[in-house]
Protein backbone atom coordinates (compact mmCIF):
# COMPACT_ATOMS: atom_id res chain seq x y z
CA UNK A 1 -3.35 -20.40 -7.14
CA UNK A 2 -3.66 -22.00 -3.98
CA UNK A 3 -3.52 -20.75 -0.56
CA UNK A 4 -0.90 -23.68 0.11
CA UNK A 5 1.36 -22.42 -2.84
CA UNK A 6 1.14 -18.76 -1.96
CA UNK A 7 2.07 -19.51 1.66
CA UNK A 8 5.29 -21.74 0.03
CA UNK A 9 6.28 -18.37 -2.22
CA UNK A 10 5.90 -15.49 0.87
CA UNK A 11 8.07 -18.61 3.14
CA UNK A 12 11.06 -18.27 0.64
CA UNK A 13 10.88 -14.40 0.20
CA UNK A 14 10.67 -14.00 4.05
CA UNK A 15 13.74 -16.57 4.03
CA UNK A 16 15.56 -14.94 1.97
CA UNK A 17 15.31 -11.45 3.86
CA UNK A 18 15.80 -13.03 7.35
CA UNK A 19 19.96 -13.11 7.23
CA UNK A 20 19.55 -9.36 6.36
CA UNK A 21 17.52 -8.80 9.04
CA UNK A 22 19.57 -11.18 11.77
CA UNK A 23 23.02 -9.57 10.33
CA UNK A 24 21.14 -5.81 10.49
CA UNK A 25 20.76 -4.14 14.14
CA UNK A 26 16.84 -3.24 13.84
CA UNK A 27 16.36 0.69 14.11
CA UNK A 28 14.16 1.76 17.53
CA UNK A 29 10.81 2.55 16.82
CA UNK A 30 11.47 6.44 17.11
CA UNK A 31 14.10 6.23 14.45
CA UNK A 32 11.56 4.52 12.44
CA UNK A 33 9.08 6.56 12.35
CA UNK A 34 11.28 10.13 11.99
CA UNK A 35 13.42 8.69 9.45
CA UNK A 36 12.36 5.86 6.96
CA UNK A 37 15.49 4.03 4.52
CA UNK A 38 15.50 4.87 0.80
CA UNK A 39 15.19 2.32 -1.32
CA UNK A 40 17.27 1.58 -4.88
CA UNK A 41 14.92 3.52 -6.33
CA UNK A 42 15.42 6.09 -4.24
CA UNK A 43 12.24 6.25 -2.65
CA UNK A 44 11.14 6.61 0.93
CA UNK A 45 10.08 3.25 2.32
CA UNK A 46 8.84 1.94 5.81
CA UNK A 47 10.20 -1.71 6.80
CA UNK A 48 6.47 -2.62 7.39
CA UNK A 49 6.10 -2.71 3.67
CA UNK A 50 4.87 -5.66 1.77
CA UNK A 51 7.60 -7.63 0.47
CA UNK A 52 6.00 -9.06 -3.05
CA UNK A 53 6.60 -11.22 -5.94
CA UNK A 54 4.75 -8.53 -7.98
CA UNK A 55 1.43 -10.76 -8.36
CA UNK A 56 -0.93 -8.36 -7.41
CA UNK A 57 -4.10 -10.97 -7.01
CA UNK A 58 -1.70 -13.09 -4.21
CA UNK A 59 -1.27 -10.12 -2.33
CA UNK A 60 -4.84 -9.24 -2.21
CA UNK A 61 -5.49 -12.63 -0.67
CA UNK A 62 -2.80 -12.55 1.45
CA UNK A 63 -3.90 -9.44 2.85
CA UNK A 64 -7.39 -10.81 3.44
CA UNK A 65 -5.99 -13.80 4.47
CA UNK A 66 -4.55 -12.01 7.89
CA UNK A 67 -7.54 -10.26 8.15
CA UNK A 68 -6.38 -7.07 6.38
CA UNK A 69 -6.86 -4.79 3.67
CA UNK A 70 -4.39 -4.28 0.37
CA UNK A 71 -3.02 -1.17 -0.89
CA UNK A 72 -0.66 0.35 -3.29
CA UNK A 73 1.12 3.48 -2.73
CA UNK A 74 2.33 4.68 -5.83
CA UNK A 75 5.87 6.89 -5.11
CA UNK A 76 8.19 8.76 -7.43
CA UNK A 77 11.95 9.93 -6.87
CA UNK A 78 12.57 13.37 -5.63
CA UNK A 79 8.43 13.67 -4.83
CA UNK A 80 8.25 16.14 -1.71
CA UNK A 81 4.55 14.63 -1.07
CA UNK A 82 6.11 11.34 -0.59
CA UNK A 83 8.62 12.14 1.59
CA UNK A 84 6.21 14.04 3.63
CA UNK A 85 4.01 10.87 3.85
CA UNK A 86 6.56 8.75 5.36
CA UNK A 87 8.31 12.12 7.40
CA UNK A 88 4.94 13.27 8.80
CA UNK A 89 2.14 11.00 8.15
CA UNK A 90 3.57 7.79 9.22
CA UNK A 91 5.85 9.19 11.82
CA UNK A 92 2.61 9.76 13.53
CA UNK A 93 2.26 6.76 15.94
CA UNK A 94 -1.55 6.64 15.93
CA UNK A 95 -1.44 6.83 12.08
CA UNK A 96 1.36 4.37 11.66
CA UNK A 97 0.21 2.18 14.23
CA UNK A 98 -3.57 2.05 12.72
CA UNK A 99 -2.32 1.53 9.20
CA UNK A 100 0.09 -1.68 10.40
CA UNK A 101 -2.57 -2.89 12.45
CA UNK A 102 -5.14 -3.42 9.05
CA UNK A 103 -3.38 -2.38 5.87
CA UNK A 104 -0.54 -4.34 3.65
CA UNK A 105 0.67 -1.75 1.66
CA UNK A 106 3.03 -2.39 -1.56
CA UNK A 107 4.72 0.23 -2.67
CA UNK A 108 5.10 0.82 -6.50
CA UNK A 109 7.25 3.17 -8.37
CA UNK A 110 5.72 5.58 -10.70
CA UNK A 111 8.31 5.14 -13.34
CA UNK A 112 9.96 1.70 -12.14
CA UNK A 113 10.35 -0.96 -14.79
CA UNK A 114 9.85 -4.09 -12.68
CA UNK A 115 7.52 -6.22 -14.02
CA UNK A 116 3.84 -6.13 -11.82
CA UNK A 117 1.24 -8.81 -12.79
CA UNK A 118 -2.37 -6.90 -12.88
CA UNK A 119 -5.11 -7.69 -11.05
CA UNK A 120 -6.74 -9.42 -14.73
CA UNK A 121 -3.12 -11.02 -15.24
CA UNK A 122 -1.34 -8.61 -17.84
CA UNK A 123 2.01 -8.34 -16.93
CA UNK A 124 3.78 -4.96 -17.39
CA UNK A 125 6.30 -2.30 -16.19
CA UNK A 126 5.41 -0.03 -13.18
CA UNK A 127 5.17 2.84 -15.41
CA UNK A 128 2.85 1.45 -18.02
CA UNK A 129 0.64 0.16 -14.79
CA UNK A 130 0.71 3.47 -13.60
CA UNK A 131 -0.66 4.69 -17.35
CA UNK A 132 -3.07 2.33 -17.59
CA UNK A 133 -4.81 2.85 -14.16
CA UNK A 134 -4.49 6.50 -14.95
CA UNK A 135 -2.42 7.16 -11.49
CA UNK A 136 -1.53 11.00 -12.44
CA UNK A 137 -0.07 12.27 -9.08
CA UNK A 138 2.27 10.76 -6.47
CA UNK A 139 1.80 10.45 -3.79
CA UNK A 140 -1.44 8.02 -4.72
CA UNK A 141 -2.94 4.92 -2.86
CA UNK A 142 -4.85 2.47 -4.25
CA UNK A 143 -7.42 0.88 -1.98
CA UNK A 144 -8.96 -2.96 -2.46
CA UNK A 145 -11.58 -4.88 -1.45
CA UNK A 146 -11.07 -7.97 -0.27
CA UNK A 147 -10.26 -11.23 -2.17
CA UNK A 148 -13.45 -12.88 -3.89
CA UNK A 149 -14.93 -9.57 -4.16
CA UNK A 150 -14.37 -9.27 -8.03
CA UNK A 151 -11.70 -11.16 -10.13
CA UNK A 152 -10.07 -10.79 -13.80
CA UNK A 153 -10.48 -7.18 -13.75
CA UNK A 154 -7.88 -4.43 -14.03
CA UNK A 155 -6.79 -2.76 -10.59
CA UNK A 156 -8.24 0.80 -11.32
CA UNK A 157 -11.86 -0.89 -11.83
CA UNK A 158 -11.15 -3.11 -8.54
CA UNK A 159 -10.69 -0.41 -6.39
CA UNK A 160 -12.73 0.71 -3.91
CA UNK A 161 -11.35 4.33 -2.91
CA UNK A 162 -8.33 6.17 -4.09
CA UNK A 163 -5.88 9.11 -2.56
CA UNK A 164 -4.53 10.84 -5.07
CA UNK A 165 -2.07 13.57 -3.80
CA UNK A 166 -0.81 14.33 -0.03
CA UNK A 167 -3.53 14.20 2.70
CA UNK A 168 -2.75 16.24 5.55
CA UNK A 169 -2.32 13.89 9.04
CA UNK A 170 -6.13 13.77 9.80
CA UNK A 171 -7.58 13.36 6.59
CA UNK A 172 -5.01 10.83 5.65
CA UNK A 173 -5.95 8.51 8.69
CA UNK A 174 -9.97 9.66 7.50
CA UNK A 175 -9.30 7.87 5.06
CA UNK A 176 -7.69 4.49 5.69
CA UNK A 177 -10.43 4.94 8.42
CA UNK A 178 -12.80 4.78 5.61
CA UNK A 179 -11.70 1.54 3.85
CA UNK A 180 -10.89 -0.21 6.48
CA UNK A 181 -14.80 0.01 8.11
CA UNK A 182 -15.85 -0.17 4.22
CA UNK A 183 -17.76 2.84 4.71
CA UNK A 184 -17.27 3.33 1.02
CA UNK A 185 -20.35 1.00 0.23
CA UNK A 186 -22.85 3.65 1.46
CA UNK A 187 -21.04 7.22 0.94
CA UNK A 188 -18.10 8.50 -0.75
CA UNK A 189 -15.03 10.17 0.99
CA UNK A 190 -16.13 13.61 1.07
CA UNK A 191 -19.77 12.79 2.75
CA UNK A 192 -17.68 10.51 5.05
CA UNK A 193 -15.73 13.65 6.29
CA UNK A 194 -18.96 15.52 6.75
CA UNK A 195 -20.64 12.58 9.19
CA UNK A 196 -17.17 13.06 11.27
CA UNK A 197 -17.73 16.92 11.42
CA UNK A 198 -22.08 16.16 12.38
CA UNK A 199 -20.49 13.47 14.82
């Protein structure tokens, strides 16, 4: 799909939300950060989110498009990990602001039912995306390279580093530290955290 196209569909989804967003009086940063909306779905989400038409190969170039990386955070209803990510992790300003600053991040339910076009174009539910990339945990993130790395492949062979479970504040911001300056193409995560220690 063309750049030119993709621009035309994020235009009319950012359109749409922008009479929400005029009619809305925006939160202050502080409130934010301590306390993030639930969604429908009753999950915790930040309003920094990526806003998608569920086509997971236009986000990826979008995101490297701006100049940042793509991620999916995989959430679940009632998960005390995931509310702790968005209560503690991304209340952190250096965290939150360092994750903004080079990360889109779509959020996916662990058992939603809308309808997610894959990375190698099958279309299916949240839940049976979550099966087939063998997410097991929430909270889990995703990582991606960036577009025109790889193509027509499902997402759990696209990735390039994955969080599975709740990362405590410093090892959490380790590791978007760790995509982000694609240290994964010389070490994995754990040898990563070593150099920091040796640093």
């Amino acid at each position: 799909m063309s750049g030119g196209h993709l621009f035309g569909r994020r235009q009319v989804l950012k359109a749409a939300l922008t009479p929400c967003l005029l009619a809305c009086p925006l939160p202050s940063v502080r409130a934010v950060a301590s306390e993030p909306g639930l969604n429908e779905d009753g999950l915790y989400v930040e309003p920094w989110f990526v806003q998608s038409f569920l086509v997971l190969s236009e986000d990826l170039q979008a995101a490297t498009d701006s100049g940042r990386r793509f991620a999916i955070m995989w959430e679940l209803k009632g998960c005390p990990y995931c509310r702790e990510t968005h209560l503690v992790n991304f209340a952190d300003g250096q965290i939150r602001g360092f994750v903004q600053e080079h990360f889109d991040i779509l959020q996916l339910n662990f058992i939603g039912s809308r309808l997610v076009v894959d990375f190698d174009g099958e279309e299916l539910e949240e839940k049976a995306l979550a099966r087939k990339w063998g997410v097991s945990f929430t909270p889990t993130t995703c990582f991606y390279p960036e577009a025109g790395a790889a193509s027509d492949v499902a997402g759990k062979e696209l990735e390039v580093a994955r969080m599975s479970g709740y990362f405590r504040p410093p090892h959490f911001l380790a590791m978007y530290r760790f995509v982000q300056e694609k240290h994964y193409v010389e070490m994995d995560f754990r040898a990563y955290l070593n150099s920091l220690k040796q640093g």
